[in-house]
C-alpha atoms as a PDB file:
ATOM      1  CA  UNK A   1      18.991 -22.278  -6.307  1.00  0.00           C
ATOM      2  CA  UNK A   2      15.847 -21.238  -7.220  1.00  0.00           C
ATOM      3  CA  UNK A   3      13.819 -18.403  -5.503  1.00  0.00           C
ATOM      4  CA  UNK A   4      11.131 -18.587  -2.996  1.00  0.00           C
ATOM      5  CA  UNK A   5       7.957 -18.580  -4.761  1.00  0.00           C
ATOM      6  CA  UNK A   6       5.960 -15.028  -4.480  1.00  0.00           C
ATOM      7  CA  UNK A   7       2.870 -16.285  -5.922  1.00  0.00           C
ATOM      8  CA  UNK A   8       0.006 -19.105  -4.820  1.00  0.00           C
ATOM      9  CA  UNK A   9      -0.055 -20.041  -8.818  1.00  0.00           C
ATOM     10  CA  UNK A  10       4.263 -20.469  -8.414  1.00  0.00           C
ATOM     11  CA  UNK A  11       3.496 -22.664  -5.367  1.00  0.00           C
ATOM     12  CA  UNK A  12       1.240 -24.832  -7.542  1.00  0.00           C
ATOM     13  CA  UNK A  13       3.260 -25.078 -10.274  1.00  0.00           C
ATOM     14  CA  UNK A  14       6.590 -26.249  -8.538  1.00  0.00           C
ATOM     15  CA  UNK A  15       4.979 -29.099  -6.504  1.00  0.00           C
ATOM     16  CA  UNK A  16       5.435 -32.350  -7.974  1.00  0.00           C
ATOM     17  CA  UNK A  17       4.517 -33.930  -4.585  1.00  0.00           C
ATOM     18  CA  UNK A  18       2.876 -33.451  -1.097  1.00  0.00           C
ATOM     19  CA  UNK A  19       6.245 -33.191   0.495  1.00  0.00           C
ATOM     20  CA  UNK A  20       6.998 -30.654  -2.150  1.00  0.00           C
ATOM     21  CA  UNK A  21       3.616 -28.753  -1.921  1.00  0.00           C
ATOM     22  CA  UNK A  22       4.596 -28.142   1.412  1.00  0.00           C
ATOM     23  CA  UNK A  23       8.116 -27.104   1.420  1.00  0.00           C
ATOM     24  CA  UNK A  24       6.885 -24.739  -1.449  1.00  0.00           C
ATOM     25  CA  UNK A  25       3.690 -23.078   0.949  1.00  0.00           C
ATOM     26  CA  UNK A  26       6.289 -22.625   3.413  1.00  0.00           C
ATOM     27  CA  UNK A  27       8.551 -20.862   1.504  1.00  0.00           C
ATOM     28  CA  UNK A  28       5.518 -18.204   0.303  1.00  0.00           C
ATOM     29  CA  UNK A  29       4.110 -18.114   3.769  1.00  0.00           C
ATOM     30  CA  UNK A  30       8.212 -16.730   4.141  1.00  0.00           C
ATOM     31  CA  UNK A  31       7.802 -14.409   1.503  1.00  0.00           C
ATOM     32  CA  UNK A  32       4.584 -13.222   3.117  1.00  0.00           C
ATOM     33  CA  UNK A  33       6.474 -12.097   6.104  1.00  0.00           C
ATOM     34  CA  UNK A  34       8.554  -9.601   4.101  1.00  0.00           C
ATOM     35  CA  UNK A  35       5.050  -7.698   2.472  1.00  0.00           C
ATOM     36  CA  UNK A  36       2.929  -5.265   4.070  1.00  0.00           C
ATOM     37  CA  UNK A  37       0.641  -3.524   1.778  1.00  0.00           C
ATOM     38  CA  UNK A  38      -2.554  -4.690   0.835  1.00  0.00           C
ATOM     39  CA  UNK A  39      -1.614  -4.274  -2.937  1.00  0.00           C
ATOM     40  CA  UNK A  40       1.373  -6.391  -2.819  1.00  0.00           C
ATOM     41  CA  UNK A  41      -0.763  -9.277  -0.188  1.00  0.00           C
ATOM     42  CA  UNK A  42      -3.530  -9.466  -2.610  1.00  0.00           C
ATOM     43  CA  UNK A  43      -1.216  -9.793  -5.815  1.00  0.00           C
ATOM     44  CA  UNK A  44       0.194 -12.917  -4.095  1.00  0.00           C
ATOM     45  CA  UNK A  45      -3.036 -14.775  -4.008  1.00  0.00           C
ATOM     46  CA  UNK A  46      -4.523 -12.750  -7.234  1.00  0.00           C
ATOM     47  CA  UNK A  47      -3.857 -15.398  -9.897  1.00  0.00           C
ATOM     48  CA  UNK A  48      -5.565 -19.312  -9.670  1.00  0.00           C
ATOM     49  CA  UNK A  49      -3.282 -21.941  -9.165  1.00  0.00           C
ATOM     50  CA  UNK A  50      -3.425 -25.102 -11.190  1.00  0.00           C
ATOM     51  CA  UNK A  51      -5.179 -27.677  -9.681  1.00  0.00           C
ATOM     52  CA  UNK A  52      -2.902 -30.542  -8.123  1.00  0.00           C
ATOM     53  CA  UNK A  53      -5.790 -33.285  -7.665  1.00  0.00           C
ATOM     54  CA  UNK A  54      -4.157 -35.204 -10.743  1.00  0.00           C
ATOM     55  CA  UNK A  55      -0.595 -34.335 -10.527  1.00  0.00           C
ATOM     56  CA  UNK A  56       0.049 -36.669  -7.358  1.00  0.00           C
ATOM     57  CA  UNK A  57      -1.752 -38.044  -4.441  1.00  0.00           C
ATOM     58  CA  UNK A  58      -3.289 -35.987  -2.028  1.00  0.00           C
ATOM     59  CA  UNK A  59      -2.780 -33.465  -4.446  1.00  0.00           C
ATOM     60  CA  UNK A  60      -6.951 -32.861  -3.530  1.00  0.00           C
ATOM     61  CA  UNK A  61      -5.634 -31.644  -0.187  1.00  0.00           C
ATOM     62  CA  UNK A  62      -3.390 -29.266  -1.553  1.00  0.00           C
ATOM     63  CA  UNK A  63      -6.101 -27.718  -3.521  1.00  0.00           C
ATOM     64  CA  UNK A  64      -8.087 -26.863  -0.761  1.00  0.00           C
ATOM     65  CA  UNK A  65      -5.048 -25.506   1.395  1.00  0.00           C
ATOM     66  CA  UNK A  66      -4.427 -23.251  -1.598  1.00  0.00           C
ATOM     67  CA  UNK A  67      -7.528 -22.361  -1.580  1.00  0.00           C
ATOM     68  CA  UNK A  68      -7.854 -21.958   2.201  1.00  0.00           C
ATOM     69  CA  UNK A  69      -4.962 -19.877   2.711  1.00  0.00           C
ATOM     70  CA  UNK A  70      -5.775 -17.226  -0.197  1.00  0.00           C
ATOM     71  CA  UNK A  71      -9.555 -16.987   1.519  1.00  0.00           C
ATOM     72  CA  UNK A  72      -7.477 -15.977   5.112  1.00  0.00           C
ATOM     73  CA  UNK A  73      -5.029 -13.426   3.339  1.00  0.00           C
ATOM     74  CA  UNK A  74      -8.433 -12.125   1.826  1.00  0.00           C
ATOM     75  CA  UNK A  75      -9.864 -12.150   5.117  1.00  0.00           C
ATOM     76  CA  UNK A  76      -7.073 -10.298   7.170  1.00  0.00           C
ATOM     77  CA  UNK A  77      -5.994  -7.964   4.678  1.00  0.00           C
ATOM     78  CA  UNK A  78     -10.079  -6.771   4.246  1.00  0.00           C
ATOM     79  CA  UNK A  79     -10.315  -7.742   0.628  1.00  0.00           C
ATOM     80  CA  UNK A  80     -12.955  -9.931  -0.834  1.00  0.00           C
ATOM     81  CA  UNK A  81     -11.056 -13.226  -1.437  1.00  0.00           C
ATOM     82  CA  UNK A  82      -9.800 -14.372  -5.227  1.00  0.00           C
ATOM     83  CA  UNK A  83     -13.171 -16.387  -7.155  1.00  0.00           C
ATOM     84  CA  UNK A  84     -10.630 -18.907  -7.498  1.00  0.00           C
ATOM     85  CA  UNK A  85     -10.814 -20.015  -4.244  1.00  0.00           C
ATOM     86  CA  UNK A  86     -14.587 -20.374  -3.723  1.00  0.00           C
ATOM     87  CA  UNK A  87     -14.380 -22.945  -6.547  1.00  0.00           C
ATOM     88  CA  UNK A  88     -16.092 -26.657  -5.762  1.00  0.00           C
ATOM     89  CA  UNK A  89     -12.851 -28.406  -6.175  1.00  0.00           C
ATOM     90  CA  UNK A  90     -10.897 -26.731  -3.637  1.00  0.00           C
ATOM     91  CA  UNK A  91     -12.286 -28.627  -1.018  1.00  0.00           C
ATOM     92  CA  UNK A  92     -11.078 -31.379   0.977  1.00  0.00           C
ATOM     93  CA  UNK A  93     -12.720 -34.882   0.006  1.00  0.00           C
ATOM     94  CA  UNK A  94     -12.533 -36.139   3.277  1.00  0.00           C
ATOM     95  CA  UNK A  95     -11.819 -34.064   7.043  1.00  0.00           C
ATOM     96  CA  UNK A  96      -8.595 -33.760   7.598  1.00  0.00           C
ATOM     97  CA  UNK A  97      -6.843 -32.858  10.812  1.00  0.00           C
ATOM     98  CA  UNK A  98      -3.526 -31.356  11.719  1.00  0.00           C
ATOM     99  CA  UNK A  99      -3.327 -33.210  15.066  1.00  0.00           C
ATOM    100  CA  UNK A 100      -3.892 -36.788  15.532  1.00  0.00           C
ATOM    101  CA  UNK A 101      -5.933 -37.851  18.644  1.00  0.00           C
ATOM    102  CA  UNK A 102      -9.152 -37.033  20.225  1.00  0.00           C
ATOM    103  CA  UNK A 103      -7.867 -33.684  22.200  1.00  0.00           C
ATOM    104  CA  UNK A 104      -6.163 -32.063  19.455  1.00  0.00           C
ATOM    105  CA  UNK A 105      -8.991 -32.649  17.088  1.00  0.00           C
ATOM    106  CA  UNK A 106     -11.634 -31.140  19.455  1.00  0.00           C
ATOM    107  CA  UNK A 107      -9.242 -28.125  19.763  1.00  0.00           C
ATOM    108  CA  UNK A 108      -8.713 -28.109  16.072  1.00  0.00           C
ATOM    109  CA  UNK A 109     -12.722 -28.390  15.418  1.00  0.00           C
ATOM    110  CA  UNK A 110     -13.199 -25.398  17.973  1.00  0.00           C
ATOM    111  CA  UNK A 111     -10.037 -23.188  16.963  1.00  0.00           C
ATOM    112  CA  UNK A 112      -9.570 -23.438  13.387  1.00  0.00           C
ATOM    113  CA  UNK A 113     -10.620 -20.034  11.085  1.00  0.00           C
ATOM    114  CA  UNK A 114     -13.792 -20.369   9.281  1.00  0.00           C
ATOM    115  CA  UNK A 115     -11.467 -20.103   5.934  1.00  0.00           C
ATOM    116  CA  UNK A 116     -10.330 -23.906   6.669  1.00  0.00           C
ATOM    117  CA  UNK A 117     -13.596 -25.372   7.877  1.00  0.00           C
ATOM    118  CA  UNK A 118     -15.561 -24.198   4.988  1.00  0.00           C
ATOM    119  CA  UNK A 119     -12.732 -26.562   3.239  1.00  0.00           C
ATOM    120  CA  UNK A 120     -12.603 -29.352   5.454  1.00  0.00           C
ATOM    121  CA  UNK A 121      -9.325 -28.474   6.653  1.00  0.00           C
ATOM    122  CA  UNK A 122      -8.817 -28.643  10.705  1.00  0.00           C
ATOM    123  CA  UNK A 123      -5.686 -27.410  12.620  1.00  0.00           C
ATOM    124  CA  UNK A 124      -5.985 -25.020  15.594  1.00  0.00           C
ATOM    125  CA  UNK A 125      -3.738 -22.243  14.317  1.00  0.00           C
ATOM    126  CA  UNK A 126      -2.315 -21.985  10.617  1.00  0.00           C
ATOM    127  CA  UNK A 127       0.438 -20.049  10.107  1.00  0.00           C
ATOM    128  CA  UNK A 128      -0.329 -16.464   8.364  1.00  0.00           C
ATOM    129  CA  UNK A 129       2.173 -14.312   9.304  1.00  0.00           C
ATOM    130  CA  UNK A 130       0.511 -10.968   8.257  1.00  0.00           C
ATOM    131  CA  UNK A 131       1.268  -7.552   9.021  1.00  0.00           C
ATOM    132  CA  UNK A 132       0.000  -4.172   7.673  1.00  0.00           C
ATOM    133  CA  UNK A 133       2.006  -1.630   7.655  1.00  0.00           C
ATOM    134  CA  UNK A 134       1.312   1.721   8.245  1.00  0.00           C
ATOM    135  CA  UNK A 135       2.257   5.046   6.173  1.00  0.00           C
ATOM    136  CA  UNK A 136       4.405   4.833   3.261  1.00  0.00           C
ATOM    137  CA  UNK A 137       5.023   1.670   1.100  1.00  0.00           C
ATOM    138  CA  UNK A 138       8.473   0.521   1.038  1.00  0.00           C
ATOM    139  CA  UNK A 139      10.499   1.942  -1.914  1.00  0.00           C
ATOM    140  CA  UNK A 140      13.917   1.321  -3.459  1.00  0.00           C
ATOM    141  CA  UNK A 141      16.966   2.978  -2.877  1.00  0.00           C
ATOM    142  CA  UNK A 142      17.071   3.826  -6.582  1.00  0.00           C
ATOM    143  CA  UNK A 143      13.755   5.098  -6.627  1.00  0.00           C
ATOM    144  CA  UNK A 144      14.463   7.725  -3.629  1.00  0.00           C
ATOM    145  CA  UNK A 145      17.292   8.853  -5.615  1.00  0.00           C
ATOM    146  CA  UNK A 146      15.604   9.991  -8.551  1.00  0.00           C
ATOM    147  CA  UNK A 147      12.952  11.464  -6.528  1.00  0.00           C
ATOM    148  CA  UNK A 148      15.361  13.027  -4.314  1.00  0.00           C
ATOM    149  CA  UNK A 149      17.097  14.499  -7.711  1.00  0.00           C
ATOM    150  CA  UNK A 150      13.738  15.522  -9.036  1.00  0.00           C
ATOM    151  CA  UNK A 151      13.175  17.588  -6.076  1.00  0.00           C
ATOM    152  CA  UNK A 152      16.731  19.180  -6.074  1.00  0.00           C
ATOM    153  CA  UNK A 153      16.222  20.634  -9.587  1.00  0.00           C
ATOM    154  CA  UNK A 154      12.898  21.628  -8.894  1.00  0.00           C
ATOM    155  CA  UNK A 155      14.698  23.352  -5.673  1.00  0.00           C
ATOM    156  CA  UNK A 156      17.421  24.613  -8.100  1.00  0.00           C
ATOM    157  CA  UNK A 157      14.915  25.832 -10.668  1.00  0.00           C
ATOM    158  CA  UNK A 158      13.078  28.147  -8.325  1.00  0.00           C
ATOM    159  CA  UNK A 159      15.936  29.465  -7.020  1.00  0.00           C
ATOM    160  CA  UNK A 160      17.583  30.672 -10.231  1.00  0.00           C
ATOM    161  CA  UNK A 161      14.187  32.301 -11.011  1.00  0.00           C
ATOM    162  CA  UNK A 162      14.056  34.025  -7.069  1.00  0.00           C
ATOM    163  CA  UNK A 163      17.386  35.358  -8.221  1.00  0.00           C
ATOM    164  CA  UNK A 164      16.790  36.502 -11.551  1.00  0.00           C
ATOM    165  CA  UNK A 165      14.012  38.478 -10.526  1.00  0.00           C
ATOM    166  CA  UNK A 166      15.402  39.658  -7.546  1.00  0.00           C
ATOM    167  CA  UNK A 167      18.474  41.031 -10.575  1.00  0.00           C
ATOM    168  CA  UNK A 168      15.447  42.641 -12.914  1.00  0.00           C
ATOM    169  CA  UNK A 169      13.980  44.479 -10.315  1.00  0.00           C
ATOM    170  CA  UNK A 170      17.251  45.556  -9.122  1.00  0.00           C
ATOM    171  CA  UNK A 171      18.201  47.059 -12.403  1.00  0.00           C
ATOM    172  CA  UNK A 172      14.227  48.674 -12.503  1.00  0.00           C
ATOM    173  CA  UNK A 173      14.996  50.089  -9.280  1.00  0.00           C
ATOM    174  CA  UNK A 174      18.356  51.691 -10.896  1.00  0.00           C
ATOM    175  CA  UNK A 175      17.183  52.749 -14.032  1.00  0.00           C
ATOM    176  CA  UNK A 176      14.328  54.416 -12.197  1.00  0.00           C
ATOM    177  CA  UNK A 177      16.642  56.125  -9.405  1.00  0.00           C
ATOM    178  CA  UNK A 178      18.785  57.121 -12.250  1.00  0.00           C
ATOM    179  CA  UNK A 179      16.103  59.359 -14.117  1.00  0.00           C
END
């Protein structure tokens, strides 16, 4: 089984059709979930995907949700979005809505973020699940251990000094009571 794609670029790559395309978005908009630093968002959308246009129909509307979805990330994480993105080609031929009938596409022209408009994409609420964190990045069990070692010779370093010292001036204190 292969693994969920990390990267906009691996979602392009792996989709041979529409069906595809979108199995594969929703599989990085699941990786998405588990990030929540601004370094590791942005690296996700960092590299330009290949274009689809040729590689299978509707493949034009791929581009532009590609290119849609890296401008939001931009957008919510506060980082100017990927040059890629802004590129003439990844936009939508022709409007396309999310929801079929009159209703839904008046919510859908009202609702959906400028990212998809300016790509002639329409649907009310795309799915960006996005959340900062706050403090610390995550970091591997391995990699608190060696700090955590680090710190402990440090810790043991000082205190052989402390008691050397402590031993010299002892002996001063001696050799100076003794004359």
């Amino acid at each position: 089984m292969q693994a969920r794609p990390t990267t906009l670029a691996e979602v392009s790559a792996r989709a041979d059709s529409l069906e595809r395309f979108g199995r594969e978005l929703a599989d990085w908009l699941h990786t998405l979930r588990g990030l929540g630093s601004r370094p590791a968002l942005a690296a996700t959308v960092a590299e330009e995907p290949a274009l689809l246009a040729g590689r299978f129909t509707d493949g034009a509307l791929a581009d532009a949700t590609l290119a849609a979805y890296a401008d939001l990330l931009a957008t919510r994480i506060g980082i100017a979005p990927p040059a890629w993105c802004l590129a003439a080609d990844r936009v939508a031929p022709e409007p396309w809505f999310a929801s079929e009938g009159p209703r839904g596409r008046i919510f859908a022209l009202r609702d959906t973020p400028p990212a998809f408009k300016r790509r002639n994409l329409f649907s009310a609420a795309p799915d960006l699940p996005v959340r900062l964190r706050a403090g610390r990045p995550l970091v591997s069990a391995e990699h608190r251990r060696a700090k955590n070692a680090e710190r402990q010779r440090r810790f043991q370093q000082c205190r052989r000094e402390l008691v050397h010292s402590l031993l010299i001036s002892r002996r001063l204190s001696v050799q100076s009571a003794n004359s």
